[in-house]
Protein backbone atom coordinates (compact mmCIF):
# COMPACT_ATOMS: atom_id res chain seq x y z
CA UNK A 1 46.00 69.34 -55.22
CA UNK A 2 46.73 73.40 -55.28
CA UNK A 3 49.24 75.27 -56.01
CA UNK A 4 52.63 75.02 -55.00
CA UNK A 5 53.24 77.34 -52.29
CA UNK A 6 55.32 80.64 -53.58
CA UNK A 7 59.51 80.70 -52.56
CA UNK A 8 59.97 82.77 -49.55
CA UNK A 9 61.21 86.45 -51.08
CA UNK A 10 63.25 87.61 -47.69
CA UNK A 11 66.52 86.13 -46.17
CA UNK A 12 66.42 83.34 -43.34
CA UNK A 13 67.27 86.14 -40.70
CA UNK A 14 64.58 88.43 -41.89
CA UNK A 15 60.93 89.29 -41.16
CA UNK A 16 57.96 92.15 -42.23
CA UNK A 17 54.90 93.38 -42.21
CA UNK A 18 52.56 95.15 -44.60
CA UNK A 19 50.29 97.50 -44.19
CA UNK A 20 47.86 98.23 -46.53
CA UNK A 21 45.25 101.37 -47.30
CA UNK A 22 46.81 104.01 -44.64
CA UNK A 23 44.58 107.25 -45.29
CA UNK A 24 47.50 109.55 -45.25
CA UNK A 25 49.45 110.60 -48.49
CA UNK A 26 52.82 108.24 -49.59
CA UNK A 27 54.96 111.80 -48.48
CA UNK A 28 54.19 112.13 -46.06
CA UNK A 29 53.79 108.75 -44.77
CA UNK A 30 58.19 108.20 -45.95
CA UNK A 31 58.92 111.47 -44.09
CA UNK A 32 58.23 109.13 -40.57
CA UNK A 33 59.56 106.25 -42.10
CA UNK A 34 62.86 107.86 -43.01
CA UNK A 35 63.36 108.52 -39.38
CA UNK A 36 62.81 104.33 -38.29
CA UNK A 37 65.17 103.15 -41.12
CA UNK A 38 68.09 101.76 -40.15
CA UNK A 39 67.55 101.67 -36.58
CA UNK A 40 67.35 99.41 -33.67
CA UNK A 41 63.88 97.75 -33.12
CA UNK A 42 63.47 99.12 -29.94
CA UNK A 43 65.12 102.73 -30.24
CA UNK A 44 62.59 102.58 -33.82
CA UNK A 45 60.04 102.06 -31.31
CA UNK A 46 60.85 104.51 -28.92
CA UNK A 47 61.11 107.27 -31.84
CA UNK A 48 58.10 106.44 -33.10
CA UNK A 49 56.22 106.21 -29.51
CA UNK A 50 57.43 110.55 -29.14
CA UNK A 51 56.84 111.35 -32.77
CA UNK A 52 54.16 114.11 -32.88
CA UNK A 53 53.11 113.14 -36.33
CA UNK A 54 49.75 111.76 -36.96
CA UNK A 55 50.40 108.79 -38.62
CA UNK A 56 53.33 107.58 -36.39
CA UNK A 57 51.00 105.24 -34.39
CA UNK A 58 49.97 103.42 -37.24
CA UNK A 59 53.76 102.98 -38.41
CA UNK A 60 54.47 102.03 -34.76
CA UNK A 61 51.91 99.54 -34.94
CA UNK A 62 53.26 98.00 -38.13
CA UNK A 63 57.30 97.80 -37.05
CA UNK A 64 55.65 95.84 -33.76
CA UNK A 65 53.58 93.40 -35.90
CA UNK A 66 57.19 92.60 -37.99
CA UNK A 67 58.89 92.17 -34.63
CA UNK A 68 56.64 89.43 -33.62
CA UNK A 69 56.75 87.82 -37.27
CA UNK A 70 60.28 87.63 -36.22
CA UNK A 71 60.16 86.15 -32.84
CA UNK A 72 56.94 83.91 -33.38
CA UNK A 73 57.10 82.58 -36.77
CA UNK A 74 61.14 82.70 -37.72
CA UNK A 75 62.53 82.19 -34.34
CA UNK A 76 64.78 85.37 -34.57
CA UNK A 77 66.10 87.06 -31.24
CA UNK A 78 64.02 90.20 -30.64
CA UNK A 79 66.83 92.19 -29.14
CA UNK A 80 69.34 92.03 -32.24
CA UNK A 81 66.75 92.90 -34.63
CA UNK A 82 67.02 96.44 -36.60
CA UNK A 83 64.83 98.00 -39.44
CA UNK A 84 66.54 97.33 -42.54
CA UNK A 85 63.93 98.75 -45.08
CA UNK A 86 60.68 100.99 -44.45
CA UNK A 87 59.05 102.10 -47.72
CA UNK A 88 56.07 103.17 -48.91
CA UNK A 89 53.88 103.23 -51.87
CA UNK A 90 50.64 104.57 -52.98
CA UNK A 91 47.67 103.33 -53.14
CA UNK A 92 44.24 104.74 -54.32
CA UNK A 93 42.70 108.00 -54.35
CA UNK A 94 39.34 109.22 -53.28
CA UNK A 95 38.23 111.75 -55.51
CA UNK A 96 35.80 114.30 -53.47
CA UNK A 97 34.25 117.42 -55.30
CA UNK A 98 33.26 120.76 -53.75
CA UNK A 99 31.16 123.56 -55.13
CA UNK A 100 32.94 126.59 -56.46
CA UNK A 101 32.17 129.83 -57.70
CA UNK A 102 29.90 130.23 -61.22
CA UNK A 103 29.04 126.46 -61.35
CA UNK A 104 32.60 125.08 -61.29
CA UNK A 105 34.11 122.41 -58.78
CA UNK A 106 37.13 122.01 -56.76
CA UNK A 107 38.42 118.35 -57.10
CA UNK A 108 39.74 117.26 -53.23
CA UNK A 109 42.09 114.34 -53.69
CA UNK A 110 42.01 112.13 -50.47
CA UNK A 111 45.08 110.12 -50.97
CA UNK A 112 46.02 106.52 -49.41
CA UNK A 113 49.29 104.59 -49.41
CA UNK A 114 50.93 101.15 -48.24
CA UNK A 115 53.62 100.87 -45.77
CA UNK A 116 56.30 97.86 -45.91
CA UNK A 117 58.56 97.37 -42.95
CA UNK A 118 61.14 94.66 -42.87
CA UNK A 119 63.09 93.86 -39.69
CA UNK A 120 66.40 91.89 -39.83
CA UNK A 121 68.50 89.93 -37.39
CA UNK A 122 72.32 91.11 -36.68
CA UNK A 123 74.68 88.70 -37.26
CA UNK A 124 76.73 88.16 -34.11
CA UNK A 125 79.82 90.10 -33.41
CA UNK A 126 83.14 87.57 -33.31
């Protein structure tokens, strides 16, 4: 009994990770994923390791979690794999208020987002 178990979404050769709820806004959260898309797995990694950007660890942390979805659970060889998508999306918003002048309030939006990294194998060159 239970549910049939949901059709896998990504290719045979691919693998990601998600992260959810990263307390950092969806800008500027794509402006250090622009710079990991496209590349090689470990020169990703190595870009991300020198970034001076805040939020770079966390990304870092994510692109290594999709690696090893790719060598442990799809059997994928680590050194071909590249980033083929890194995107992000928004999450909630905590809404904070601070006093103002003459009784009014300041609203201080503290903004969260997801990240998405997917890591694909390259087909062999002939």
């Amino acid at each position: 009994m239970g549910k049939q178990a949901a059709a896998r979404r990504l290719d045979d050769n691919e693998a990601q990770a998600i992260v959810h709820n990263l307390r950092v806004s969806a800008q500027k959260l794509n402006l250090v994923a622009e710079t990991i898309r496209g590349l090689d797995a470990a020169k990703a990694i190595a870009s991300l390791t020198f970034s001076k950007r805040r939020i770079a660890g966390a990304v870092k942390k994510a692109l290594e979690s999709a690696i090893a979805n790719a060598e442990n659970n799809h059997q994928l060889d680590v050194d071909r794999l590249y980033v083929k998508e890194a995107y992000v999306g928004k999450s909630m918003s905590m809404r904070r208020f601070r006093p103002r002048a003459r009784g009014r309030v300041g609203r201080i939006e503290k903004p969260f987002s997801h990240l998405t990294v997917v890591v694909r194998e390259r087909e062999e060159q002939a």
